[in-house]
Protein backbone atom coordinates (compact mmCIF):
# COMPACT_ATOMS: atom_id res chain seq x y z
CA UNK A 1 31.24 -17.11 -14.53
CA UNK A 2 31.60 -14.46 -11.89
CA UNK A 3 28.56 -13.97 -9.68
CA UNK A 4 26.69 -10.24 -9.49
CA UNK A 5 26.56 -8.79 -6.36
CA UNK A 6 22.85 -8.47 -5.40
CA UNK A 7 21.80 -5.84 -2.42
CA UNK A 8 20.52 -6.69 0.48
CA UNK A 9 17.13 -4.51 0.25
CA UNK A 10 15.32 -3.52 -2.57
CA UNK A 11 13.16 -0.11 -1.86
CA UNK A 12 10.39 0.85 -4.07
CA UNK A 13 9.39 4.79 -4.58
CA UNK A 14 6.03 5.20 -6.71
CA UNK A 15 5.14 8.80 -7.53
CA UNK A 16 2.92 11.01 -9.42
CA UNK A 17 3.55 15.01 -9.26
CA UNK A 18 5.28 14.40 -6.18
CA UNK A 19 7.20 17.89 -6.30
CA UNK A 20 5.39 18.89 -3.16
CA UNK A 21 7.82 16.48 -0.59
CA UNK A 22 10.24 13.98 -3.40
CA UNK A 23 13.00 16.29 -2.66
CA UNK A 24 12.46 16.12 1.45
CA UNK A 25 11.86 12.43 0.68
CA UNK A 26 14.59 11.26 -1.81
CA UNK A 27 17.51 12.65 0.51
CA UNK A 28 15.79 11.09 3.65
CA UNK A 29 16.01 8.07 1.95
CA UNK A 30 19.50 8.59 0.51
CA UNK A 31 20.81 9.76 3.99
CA UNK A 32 19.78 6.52 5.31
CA UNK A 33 22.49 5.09 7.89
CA UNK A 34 21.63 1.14 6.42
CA UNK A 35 22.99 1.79 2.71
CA UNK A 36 23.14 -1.66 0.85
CA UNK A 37 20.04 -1.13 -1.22
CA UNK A 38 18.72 -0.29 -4.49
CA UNK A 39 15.87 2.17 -4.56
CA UNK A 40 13.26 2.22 -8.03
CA UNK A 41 11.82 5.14 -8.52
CA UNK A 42 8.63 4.73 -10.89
CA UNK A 43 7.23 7.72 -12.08
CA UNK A 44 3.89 7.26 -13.00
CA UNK A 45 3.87 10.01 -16.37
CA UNK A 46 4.25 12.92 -13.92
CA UNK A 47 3.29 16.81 -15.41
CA UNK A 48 5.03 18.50 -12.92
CA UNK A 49 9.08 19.09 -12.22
CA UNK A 50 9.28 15.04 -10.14
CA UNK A 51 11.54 14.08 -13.06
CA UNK A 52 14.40 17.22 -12.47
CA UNK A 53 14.00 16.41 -9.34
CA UNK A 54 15.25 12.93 -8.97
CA UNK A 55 17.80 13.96 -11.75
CA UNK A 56 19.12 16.78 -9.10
CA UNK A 57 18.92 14.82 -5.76
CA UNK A 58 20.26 11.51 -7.25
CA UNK A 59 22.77 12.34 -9.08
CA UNK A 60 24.70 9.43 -10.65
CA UNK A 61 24.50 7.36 -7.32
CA UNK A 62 24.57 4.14 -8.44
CA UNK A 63 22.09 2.45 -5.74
CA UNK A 64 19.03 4.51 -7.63
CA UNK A 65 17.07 3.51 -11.14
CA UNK A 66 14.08 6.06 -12.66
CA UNK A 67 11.96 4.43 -14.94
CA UNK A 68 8.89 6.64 -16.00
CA UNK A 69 6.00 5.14 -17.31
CA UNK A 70 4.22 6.31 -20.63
CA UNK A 71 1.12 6.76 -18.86
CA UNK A 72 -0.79 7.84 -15.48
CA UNK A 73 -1.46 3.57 -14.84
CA UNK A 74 -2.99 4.47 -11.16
CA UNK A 75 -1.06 3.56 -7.41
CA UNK A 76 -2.27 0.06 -7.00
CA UNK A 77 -0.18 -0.59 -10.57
CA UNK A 78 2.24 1.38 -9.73
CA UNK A 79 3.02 0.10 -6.16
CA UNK A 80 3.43 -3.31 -7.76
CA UNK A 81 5.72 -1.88 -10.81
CA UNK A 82 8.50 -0.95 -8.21
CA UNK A 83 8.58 -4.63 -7.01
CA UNK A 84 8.21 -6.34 -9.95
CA UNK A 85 11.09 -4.00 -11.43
CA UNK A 86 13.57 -4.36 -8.35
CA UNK A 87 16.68 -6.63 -8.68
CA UNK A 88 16.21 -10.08 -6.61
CA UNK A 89 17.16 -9.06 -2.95
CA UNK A 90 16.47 -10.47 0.89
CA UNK A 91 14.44 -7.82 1.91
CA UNK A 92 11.84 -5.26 -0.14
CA UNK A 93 10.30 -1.93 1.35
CA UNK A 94 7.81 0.85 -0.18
CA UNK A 95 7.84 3.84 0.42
CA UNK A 96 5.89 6.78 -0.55
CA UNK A 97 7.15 10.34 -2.04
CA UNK A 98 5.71 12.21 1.22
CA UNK A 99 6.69 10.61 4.20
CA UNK A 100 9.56 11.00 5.78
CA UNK A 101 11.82 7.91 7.32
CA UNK A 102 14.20 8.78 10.05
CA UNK A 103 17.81 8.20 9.08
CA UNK A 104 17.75 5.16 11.56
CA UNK A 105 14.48 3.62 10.47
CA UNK A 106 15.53 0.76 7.88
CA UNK A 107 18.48 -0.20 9.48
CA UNK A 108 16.41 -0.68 12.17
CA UNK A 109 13.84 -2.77 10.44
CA UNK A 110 16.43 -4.55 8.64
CA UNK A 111 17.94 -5.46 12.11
CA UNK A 112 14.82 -6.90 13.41
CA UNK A 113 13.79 -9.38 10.71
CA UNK A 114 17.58 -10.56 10.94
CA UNK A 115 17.61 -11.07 14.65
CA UNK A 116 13.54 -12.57 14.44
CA UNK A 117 13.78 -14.99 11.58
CA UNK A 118 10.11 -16.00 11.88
CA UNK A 119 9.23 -12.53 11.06
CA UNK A 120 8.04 -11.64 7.73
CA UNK A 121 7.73 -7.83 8.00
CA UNK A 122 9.09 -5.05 10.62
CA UNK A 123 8.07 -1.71 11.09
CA UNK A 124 8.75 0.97 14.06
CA UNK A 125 6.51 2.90 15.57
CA UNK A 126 5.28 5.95 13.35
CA UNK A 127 4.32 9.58 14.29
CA UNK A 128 1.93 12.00 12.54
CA UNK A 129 3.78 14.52 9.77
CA UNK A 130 1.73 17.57 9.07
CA UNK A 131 2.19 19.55 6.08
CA UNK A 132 4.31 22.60 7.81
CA UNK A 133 6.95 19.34 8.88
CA UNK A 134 5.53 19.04 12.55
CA UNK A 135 5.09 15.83 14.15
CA UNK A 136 2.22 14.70 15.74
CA UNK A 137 0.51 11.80 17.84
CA UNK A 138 1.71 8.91 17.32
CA UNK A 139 -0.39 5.73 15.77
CA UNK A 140 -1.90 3.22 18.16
CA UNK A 141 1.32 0.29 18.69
CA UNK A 142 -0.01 -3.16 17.16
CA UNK A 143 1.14 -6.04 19.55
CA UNK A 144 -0.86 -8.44 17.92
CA UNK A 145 1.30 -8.25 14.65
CA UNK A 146 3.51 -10.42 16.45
CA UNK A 147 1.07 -13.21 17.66
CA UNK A 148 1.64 -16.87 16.68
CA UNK A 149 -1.67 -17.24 15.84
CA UNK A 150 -2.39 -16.23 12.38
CA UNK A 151 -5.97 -15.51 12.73
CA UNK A 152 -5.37 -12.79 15.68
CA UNK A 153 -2.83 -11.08 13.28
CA UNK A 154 -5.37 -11.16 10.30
CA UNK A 155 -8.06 -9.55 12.83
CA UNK A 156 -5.94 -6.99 13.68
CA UNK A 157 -4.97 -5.74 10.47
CA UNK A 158 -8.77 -6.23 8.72
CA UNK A 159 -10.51 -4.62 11.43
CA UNK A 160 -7.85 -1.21 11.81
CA UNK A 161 -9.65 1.68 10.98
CA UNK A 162 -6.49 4.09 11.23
CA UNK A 163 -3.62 3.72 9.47
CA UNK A 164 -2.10 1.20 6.88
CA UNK A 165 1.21 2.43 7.90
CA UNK A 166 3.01 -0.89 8.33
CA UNK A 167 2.56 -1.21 4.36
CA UNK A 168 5.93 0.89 4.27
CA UNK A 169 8.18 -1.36 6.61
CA UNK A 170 10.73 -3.96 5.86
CA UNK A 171 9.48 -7.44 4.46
CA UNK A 172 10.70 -10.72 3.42
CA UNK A 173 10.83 -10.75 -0.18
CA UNK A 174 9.73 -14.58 -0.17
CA UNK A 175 6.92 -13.80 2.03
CA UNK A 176 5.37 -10.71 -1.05
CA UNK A 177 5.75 -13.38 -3.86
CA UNK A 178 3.51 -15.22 -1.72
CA UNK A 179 0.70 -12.33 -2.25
CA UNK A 180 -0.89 -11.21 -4.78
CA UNK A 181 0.17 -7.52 -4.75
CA UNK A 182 -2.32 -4.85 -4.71
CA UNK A 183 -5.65 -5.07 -6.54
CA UNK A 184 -6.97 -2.70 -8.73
CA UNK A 185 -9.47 -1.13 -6.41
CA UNK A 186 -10.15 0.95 -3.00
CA UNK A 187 -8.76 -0.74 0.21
CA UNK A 188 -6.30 -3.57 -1.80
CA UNK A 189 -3.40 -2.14 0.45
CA UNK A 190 -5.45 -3.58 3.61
CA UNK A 191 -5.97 -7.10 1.43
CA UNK A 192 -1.82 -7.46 1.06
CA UNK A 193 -1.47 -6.72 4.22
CA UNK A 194 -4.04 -9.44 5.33
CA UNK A 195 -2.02 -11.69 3.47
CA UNK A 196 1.06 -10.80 4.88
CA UNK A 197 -0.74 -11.46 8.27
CA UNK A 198 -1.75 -14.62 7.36
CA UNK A 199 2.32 -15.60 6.08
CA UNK A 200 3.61 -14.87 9.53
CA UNK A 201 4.33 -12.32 12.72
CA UNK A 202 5.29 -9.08 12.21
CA UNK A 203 7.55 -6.80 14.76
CA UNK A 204 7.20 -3.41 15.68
CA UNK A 205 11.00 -1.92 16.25
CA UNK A 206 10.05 -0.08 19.99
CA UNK A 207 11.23 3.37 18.37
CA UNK A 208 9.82 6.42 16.76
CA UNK A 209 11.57 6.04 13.72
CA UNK A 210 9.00 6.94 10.73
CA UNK A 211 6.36 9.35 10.18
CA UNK A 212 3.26 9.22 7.59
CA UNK A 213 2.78 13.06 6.63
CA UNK A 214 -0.90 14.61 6.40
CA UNK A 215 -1.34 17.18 3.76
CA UNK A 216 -4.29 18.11 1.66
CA UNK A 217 -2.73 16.91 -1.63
CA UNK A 218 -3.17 13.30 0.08
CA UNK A 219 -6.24 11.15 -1.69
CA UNK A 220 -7.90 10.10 1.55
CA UNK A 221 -8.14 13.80 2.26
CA UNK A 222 -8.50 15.52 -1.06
CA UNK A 223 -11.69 13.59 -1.94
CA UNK A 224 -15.06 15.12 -1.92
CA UNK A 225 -18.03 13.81 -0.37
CA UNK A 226 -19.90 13.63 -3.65
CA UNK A 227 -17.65 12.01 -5.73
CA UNK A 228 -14.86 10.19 -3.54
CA UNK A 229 -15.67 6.94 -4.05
CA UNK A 230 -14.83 7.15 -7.61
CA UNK A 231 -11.60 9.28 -7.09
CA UNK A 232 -10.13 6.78 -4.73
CA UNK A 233 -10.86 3.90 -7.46
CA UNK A 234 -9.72 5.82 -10.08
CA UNK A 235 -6.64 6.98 -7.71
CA UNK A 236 -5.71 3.46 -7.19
CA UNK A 237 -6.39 2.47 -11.10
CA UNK A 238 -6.55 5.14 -13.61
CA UNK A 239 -8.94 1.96 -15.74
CA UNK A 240 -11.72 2.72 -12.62
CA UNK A 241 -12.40 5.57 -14.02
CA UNK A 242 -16.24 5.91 -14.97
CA UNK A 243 -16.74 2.20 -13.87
CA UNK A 244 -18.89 0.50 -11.07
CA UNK A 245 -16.18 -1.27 -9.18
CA UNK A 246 -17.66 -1.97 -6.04
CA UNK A 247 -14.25 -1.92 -3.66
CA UNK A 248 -15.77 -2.78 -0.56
CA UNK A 249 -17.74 -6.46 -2.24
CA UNK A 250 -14.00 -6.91 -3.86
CA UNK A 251 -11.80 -6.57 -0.56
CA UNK A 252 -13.92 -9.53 1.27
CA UNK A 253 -13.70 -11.53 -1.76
CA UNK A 254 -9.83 -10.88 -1.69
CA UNK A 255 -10.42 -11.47 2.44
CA UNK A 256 -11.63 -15.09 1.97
CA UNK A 257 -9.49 -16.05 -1.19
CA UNK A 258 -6.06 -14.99 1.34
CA UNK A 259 -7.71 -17.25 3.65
CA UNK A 260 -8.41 -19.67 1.25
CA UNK A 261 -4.65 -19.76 0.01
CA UNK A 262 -2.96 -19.46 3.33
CA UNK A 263 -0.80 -22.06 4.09
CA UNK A 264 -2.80 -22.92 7.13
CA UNK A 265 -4.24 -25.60 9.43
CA UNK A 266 -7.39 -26.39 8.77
CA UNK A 267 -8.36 -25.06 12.30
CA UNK A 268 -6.33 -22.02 11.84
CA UNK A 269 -8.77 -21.42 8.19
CA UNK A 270 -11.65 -22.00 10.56
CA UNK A 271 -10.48 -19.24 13.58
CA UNK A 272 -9.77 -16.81 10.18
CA UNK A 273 -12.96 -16.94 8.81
CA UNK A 274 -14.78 -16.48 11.91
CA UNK A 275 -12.67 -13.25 12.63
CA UNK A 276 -13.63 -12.36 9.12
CA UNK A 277 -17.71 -12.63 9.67
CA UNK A 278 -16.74 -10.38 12.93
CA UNK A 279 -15.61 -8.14 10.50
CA UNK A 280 -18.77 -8.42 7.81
CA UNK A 281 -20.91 -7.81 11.08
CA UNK A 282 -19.06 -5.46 12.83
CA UNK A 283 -20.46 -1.92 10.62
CA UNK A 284 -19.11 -3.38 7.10
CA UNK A 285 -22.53 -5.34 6.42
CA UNK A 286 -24.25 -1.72 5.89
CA UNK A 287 -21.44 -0.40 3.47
CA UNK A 288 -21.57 -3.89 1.40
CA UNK A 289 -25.31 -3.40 1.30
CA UNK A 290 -25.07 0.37 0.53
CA UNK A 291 -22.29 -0.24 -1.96
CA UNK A 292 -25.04 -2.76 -3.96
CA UNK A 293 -27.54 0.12 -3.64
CA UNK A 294 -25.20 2.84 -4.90
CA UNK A 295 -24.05 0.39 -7.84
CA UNK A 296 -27.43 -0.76 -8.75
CA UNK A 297 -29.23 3.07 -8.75
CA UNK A 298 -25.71 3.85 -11.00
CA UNK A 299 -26.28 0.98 -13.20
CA UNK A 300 -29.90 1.66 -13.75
CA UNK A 301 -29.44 5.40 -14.45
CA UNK A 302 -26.28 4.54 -17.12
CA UNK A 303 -29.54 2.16 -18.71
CA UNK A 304 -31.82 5.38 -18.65
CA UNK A 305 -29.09 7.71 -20.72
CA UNK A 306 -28.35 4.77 -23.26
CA UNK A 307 -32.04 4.05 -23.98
CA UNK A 308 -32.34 7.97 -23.83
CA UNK A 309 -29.50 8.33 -26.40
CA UNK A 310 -31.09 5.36 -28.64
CA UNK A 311 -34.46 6.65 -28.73
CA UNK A 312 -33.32 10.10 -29.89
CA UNK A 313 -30.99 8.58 -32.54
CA UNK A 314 -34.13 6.44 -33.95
CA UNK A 315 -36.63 9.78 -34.44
């Protein structure tokens, strides 16, 4: 039986109404100067024209699948839809609808995890997109990605308060079935990437080579103050929606189960946890404790309407 020819990366595009950059995207992506891939494209039940588009920019290139979901499931589901639909490959990447890779960048990244085989995931560095198309400062560089010991690379990525921008480099696709995706809640792209901290060293490709884009129609910047906390759950799982999820309690439970799972020496476990109650002490013990007191006066006042409703259905 004749063997199929598999590609060498698999790159995952999730989207929602994504007419405002797909186009700008898709042909970035297309014009790429690394071409043995297969990009999925999963539309999450879009309203708006992100279907004609892909039809018009993709043509009947064979590298590119659509698959469109019935339903709005949320990002986080999403995000791991595109893996879990890609064809078995070496390498995996995401990438999102409105950023914008250079045509050099995943040859580049493919390069470096070939030529650094103890590397699980490579990224370059990544400049500032605003919404007009005009770059910006450039994020901090991350040299202690590629430490050998595990518990400096978790530290770094738990304690970043800027971007999660390395989510869309290169990675070993051995070292994501080691994870356990992204969870259903607010911050679960920071928890896979503490995993894939834990897995192994990461290497930033020394060139400018991506850029994240900054536009209002982004979540982190579209939320209000009022109700943000609920439109980033519901953002990254449309089933958040009305419920007391509690993101912050969730991504240190997912923090100390990585830990717990890591294939790690005991020591090592020992170094990771310690960075980890740096990281509970370090301004997050407030937000856990102001998360319980936001959930508990929400809880209470859901209590209020119900007995309210009973009572009123009783006289």
């Amino acid at each position: 039986m004749a063997t199929v020819s598999r590609r060498k990366l698999a790159v995952g595009l999730p989207v929602y109404n994504g007419e405002n950059y797909l186009e700008t995207t898709l042909r970035a992506i297309l014009a790429q100067t690394f071409e043995d891939f297969e990009l999925i494209i999963c539309d999450n039940a879009s309203t708006d024209s992100t279907p004609e588009i892909v039809a018009r920019v993709t043509g009947d290139d064979p590298r590119v699948r659509y698959i469109r979901h019935p339903r709005n499931l949320g990002a986080a589901p999403n995000y791991n839809s595109v893996y879990q639909s890609a064809e078995p490959s070496v390498y995996f990447c995401w990438l999102a609808h409105d950023d914008l890779p250079t045509p050099r960048y995943l040859e580049a990244c493919v390069e470096a995890l070939d030529s650094h085989p103890e590397t699980v995931l490579a990224f370059t560095h990544t400049f500032r997109l605003d919404s007009q198309g005009k770059t910006h400062g450039q994020f901090p560089n991350r040299p202690n990605l590629r430490s050998d010991d595990p518990s400096i690379r978790f530290s770094d990525v738990i304690h970043q308060r800027a971007s999660t921008h390395p989510l869309f480099g290169v990675m070993r696709r051995e070292a994501v079935d080691r994870t356990r995706l992204h969870g259903s809640y607010a911050g679960s792209d920071r928890t896979f990437l503490a995993e894939m901290a834990l897995i192994g060293p990461w290497i930033e490709v020394p060139e400018p080579l991506f850029h994240i884009r900054d536009h209002p129609g982004r979540y982190t910047r579209a939320k209000t103050r009022r109700d943000g906390l609920r439109t980033q759950n519901a953002w990254f799982d449309t089933a958040n929606a009305g419920r007391i999820t509690l993101p912050r309690w969730r991504r240190l439970g997912a923090y100390v189960t990585a830990v717990a799972r890591a294939d790690l020496r005991p020591e090592e476990k020992v170094r990771a946890y310690r960075r980890l109650g740096a990281w509970i002490t370090d301004r997050n013990w407030k937000v856990l404790l102001r998360s319980l007191a936001v959930a508990t006066a929400q809880l209470v006042s859901r209590m209020r309407r119900r007995l309210f409703a009973s009572s009123n259905s009783d006289s």
